[in-house]
PDB file of N, CA and C in Angstrom:
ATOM      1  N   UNK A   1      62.155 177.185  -2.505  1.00  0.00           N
ATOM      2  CA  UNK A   1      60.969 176.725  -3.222  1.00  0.00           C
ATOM      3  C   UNK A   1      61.013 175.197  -3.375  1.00  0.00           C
ATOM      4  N   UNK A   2      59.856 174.590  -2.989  1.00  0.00           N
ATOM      5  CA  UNK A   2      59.315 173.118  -3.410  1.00  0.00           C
ATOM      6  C   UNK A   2      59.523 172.632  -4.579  1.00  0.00           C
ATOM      7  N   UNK A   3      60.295 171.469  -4.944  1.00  0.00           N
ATOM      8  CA  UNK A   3      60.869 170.997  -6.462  1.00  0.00           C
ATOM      9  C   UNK A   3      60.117 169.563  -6.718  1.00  0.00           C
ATOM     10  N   UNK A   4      59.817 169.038  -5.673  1.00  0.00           N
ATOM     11  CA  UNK A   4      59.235 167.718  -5.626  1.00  0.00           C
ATOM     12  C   UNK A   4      58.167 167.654  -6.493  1.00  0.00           C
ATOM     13  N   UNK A   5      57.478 168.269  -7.222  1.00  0.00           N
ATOM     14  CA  UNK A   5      56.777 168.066  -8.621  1.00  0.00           C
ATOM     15  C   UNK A   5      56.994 168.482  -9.727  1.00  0.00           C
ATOM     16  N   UNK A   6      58.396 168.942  -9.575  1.00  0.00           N
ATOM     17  CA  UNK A   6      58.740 169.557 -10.801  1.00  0.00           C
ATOM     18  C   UNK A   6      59.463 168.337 -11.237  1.00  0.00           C
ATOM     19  N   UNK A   7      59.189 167.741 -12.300  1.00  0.00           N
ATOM     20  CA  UNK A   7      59.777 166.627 -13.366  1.00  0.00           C
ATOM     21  C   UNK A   7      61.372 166.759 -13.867  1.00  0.00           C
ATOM     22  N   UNK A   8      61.555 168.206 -14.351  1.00  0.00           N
ATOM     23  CA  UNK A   8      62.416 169.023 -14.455  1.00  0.00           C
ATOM     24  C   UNK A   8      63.999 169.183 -13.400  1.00  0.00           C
ATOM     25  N   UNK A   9      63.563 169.354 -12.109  1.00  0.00           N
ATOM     26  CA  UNK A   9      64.405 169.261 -11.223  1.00  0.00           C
ATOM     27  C   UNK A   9      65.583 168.573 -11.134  1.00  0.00           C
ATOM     28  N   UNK A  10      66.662 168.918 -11.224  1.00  0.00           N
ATOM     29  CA  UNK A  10      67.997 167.714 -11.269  1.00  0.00           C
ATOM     30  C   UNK A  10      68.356 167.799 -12.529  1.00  0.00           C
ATOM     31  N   UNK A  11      67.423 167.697 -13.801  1.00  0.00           N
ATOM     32  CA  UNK A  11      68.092 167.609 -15.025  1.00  0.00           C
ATOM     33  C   UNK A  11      68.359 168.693 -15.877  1.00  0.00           C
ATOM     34  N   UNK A  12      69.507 168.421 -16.416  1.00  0.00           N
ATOM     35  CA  UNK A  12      70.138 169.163 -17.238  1.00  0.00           C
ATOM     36  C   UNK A  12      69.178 169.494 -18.620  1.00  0.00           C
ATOM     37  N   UNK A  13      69.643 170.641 -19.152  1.00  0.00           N
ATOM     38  CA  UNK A  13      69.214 170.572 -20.404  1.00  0.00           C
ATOM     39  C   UNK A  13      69.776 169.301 -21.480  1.00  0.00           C
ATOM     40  N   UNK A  14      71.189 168.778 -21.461  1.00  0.00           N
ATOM     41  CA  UNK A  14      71.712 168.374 -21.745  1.00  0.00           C
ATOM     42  C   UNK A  14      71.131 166.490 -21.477  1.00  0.00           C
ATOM     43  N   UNK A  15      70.563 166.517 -20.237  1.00  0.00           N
ATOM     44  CA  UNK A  15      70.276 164.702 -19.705  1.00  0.00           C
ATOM     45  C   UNK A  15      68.473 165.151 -20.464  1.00  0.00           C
ATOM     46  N   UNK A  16      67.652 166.238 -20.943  1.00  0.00           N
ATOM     47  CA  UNK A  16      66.489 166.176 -21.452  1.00  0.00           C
ATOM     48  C   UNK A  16      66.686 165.874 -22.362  1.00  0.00           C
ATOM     49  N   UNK A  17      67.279 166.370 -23.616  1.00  0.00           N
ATOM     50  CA  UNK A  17      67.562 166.574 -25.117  1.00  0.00           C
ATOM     51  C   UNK A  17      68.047 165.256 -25.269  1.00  0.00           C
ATOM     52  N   UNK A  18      68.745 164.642 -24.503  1.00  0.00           N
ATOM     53  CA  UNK A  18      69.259 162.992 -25.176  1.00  0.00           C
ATOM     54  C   UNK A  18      68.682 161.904 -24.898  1.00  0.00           C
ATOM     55  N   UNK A  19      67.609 162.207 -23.307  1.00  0.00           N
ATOM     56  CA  UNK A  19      66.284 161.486 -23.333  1.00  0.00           C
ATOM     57  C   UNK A  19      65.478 161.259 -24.558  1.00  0.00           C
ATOM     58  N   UNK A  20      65.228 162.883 -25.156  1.00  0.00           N
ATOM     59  CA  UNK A  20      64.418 162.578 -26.303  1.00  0.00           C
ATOM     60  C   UNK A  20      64.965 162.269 -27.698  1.00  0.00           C
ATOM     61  N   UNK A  21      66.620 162.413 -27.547  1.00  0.00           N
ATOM     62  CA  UNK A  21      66.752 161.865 -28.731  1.00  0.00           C
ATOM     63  C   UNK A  21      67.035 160.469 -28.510  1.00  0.00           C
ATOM     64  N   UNK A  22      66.595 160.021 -27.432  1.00  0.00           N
ATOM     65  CA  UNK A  22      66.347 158.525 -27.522  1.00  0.00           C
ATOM     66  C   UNK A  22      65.686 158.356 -27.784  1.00  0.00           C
ATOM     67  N   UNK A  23      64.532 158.582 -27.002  1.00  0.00           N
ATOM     68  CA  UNK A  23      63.312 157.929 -27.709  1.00  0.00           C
ATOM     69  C   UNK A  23      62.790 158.313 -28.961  1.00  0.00           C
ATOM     70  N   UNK A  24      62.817 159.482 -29.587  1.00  0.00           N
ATOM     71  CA  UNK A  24      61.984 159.939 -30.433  1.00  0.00           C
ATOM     72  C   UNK A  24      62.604 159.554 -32.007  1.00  0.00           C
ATOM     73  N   UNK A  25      64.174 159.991 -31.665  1.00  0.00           N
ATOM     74  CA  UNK A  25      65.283 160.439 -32.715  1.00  0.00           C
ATOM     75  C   UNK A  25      65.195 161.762 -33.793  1.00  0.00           C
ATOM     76  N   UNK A  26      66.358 162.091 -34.157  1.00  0.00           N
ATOM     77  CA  UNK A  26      66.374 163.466 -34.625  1.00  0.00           C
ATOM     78  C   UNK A  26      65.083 163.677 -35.525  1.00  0.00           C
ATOM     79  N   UNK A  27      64.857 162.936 -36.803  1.00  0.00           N
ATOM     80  CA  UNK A  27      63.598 162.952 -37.297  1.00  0.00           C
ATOM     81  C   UNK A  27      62.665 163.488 -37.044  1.00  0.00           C
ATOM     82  N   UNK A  28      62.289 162.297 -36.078  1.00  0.00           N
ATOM     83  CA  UNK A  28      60.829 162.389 -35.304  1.00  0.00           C
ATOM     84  C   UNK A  28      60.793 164.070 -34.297  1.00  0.00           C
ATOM     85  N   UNK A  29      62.068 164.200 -33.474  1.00  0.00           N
ATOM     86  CA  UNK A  29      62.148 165.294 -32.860  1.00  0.00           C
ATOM     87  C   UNK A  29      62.102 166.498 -33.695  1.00  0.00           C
ATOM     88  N   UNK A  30      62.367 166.501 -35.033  1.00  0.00           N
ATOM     89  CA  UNK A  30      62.723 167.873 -36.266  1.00  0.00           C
ATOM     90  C   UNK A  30      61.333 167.558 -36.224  1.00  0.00           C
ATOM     91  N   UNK A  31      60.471 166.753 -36.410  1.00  0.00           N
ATOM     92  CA  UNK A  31      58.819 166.883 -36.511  1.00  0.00           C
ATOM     93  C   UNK A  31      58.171 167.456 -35.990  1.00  0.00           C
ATOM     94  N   UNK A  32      58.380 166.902 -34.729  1.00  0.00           N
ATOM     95  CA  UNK A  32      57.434 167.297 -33.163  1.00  0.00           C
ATOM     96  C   UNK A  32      57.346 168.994 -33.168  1.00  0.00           C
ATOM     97  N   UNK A  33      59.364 169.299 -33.381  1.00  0.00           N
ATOM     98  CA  UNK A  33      59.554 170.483 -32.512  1.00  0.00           C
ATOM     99  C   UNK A  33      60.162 170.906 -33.741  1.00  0.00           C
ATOM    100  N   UNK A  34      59.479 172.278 -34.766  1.00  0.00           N
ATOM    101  CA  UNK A  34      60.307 172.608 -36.227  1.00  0.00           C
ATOM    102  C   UNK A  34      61.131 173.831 -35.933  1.00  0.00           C
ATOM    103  N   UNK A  35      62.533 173.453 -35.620  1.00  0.00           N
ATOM    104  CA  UNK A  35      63.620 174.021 -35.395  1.00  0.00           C
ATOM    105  C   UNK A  35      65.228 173.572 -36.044  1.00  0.00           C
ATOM    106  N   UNK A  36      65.516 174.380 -36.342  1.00  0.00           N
ATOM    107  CA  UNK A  36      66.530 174.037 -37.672  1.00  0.00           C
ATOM    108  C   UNK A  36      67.412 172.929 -36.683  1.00  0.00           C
ATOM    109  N   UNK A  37      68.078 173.586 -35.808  1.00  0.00           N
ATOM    110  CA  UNK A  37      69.164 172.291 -35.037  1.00  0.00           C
ATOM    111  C   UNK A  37      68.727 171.225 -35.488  1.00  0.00           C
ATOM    112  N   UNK A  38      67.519 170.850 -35.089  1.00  0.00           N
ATOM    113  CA  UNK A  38      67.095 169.178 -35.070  1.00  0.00           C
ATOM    114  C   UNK A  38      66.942 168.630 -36.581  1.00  0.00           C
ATOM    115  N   UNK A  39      66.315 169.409 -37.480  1.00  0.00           N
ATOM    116  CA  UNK A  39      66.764 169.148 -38.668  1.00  0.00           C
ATOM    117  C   UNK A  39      67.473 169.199 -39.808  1.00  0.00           C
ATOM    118  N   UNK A  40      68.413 170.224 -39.799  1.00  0.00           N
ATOM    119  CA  UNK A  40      69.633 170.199 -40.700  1.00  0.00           C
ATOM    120  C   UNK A  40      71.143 169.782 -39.903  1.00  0.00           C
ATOM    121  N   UNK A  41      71.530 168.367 -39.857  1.00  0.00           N
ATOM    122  CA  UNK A  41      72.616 167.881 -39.353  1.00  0.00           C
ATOM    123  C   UNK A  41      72.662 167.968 -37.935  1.00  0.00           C
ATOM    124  N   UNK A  42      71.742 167.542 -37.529  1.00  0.00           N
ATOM    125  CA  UNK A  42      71.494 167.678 -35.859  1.00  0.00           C
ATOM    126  C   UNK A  42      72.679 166.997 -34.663  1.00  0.00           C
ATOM    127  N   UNK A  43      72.851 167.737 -33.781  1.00  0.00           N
ATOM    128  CA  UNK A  43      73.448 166.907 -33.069  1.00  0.00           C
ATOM    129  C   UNK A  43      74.081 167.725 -31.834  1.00  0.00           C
ATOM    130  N   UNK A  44      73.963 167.323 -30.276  1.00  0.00           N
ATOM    131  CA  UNK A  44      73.879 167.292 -29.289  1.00  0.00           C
ATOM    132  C   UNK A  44      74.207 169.086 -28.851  1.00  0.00           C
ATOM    133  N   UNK A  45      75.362 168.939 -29.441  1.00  0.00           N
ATOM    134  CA  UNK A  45      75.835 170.086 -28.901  1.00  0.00           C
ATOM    135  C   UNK A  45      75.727 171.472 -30.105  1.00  0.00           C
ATOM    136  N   UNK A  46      75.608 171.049 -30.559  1.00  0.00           N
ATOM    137  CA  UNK A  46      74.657 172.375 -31.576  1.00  0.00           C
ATOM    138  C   UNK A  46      73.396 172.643 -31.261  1.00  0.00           C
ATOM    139  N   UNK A  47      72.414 171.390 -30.673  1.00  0.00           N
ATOM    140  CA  UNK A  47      71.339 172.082 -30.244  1.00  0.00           C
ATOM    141  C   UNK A  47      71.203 172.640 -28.972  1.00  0.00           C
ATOM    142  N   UNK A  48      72.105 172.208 -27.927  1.00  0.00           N
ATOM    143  CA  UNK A  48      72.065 173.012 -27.009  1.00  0.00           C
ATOM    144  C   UNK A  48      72.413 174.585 -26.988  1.00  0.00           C
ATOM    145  N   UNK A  49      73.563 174.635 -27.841  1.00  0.00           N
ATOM    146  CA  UNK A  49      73.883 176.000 -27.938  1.00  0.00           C
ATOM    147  C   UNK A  49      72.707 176.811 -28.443  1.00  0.00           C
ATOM    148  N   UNK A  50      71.987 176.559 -29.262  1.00  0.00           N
ATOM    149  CA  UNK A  50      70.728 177.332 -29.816  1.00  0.00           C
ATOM    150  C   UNK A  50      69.809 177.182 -28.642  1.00  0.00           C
ATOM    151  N   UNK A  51      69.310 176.360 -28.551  1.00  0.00           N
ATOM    152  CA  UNK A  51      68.490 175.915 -26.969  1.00  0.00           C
ATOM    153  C   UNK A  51      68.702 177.118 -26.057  1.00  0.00           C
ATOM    154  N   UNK A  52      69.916 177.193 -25.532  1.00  0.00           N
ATOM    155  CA  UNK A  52      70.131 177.693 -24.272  1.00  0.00           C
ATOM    156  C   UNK A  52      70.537 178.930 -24.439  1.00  0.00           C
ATOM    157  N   UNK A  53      70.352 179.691 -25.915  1.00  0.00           N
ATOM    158  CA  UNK A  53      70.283 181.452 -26.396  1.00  0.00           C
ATOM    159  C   UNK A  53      68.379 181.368 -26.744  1.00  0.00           C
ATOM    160  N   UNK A  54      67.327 180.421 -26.993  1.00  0.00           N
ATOM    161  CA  UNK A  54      66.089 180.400 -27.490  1.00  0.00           C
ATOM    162  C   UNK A  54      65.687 180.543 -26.624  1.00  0.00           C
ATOM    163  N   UNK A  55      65.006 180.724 -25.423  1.00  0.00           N
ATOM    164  CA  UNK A  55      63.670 180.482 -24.445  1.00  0.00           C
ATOM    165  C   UNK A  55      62.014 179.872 -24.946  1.00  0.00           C
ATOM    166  N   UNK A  56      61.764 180.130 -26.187  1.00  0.00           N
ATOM    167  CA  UNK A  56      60.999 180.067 -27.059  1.00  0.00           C
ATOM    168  C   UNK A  56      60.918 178.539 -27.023  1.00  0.00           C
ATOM    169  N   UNK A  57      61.706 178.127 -27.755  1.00  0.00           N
ATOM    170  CA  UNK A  57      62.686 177.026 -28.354  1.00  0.00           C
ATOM    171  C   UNK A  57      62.782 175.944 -27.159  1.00  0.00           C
ATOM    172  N   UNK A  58      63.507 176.583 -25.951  1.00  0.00           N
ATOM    173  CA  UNK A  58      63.930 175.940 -24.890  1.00  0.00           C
ATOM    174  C   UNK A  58      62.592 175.104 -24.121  1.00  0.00           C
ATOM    175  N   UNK A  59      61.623 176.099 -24.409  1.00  0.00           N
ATOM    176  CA  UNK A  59      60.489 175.610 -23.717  1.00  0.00           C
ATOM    177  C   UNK A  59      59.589 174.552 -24.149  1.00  0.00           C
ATOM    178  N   UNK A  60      59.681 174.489 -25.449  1.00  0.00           N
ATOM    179  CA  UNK A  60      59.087 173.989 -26.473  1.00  0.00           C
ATOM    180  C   UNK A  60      59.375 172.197 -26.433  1.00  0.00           C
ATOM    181  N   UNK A  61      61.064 172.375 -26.054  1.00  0.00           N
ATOM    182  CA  UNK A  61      61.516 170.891 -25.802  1.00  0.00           C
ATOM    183  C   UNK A  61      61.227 170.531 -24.412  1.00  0.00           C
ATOM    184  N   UNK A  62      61.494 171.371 -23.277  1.00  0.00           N
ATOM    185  CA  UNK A  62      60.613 171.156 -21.945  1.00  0.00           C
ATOM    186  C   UNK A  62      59.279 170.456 -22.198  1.00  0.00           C
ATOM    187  N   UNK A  63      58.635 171.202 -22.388  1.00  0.00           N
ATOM    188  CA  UNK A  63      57.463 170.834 -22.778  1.00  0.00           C
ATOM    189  C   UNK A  63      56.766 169.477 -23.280  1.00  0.00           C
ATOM    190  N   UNK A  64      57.910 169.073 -24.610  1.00  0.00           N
ATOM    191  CA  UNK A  64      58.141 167.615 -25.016  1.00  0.00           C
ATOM    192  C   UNK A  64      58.049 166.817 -24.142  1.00  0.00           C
ATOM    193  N   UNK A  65      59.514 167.114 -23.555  1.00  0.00           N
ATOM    194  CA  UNK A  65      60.304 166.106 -22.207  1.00  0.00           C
ATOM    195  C   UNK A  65      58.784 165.838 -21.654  1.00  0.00           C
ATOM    196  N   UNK A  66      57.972 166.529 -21.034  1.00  0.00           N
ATOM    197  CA  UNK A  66      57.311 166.540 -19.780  1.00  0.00           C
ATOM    198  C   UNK A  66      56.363 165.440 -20.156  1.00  0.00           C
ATOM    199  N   UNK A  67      55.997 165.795 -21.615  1.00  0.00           N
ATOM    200  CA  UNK A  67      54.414 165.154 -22.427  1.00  0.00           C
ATOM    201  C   UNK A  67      55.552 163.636 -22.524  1.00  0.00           C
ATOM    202  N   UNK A  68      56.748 163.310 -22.850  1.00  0.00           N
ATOM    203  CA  UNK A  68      57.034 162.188 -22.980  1.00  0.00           C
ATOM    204  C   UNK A  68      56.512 161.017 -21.361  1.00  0.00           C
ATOM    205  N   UNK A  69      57.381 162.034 -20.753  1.00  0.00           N
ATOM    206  CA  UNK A  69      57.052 161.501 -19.372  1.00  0.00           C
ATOM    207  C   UNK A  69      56.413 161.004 -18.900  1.00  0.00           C
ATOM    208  N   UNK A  70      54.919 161.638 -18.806  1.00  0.00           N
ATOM    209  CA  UNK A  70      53.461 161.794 -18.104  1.00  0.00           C
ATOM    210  C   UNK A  70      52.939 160.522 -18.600  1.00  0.00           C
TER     211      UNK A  70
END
């Protein structure tokens, strides 16, 4: 399958989530996206672990990533 428009392609869950906690920061990201990781003591690898058991969740920050992007 064709990947060349998928934004997505190559990156990790791990290289998305620290994209946006660059730009956005935990805050702003506990705003955007209301999920406990990001707002009670947030941090990298706690939200992945929830992330990557959520699909819900998972998509939700996809989703972010993409709208940051565009």
């Amino acid at each position: 399958m064709e990947q060349a428009n998928n934004p997505l392609h190559g990156k990790t869950l791990e290289m998305v989530l620290n994209e946006l906690v660059a730009n956005y920061g935990w805050p702003e990201l506990g705003y955007r996206i209301r999920i406990n990781c990001f707002l009670d003591d947030p941090s990298i690898k706690s939200s992945l672990k929830f992330l990557r058991k959520t699909p819900w969740a998972r998509k939700k920050v996809e989703d972010l990533y993409l709208e940051m992007k565009s």
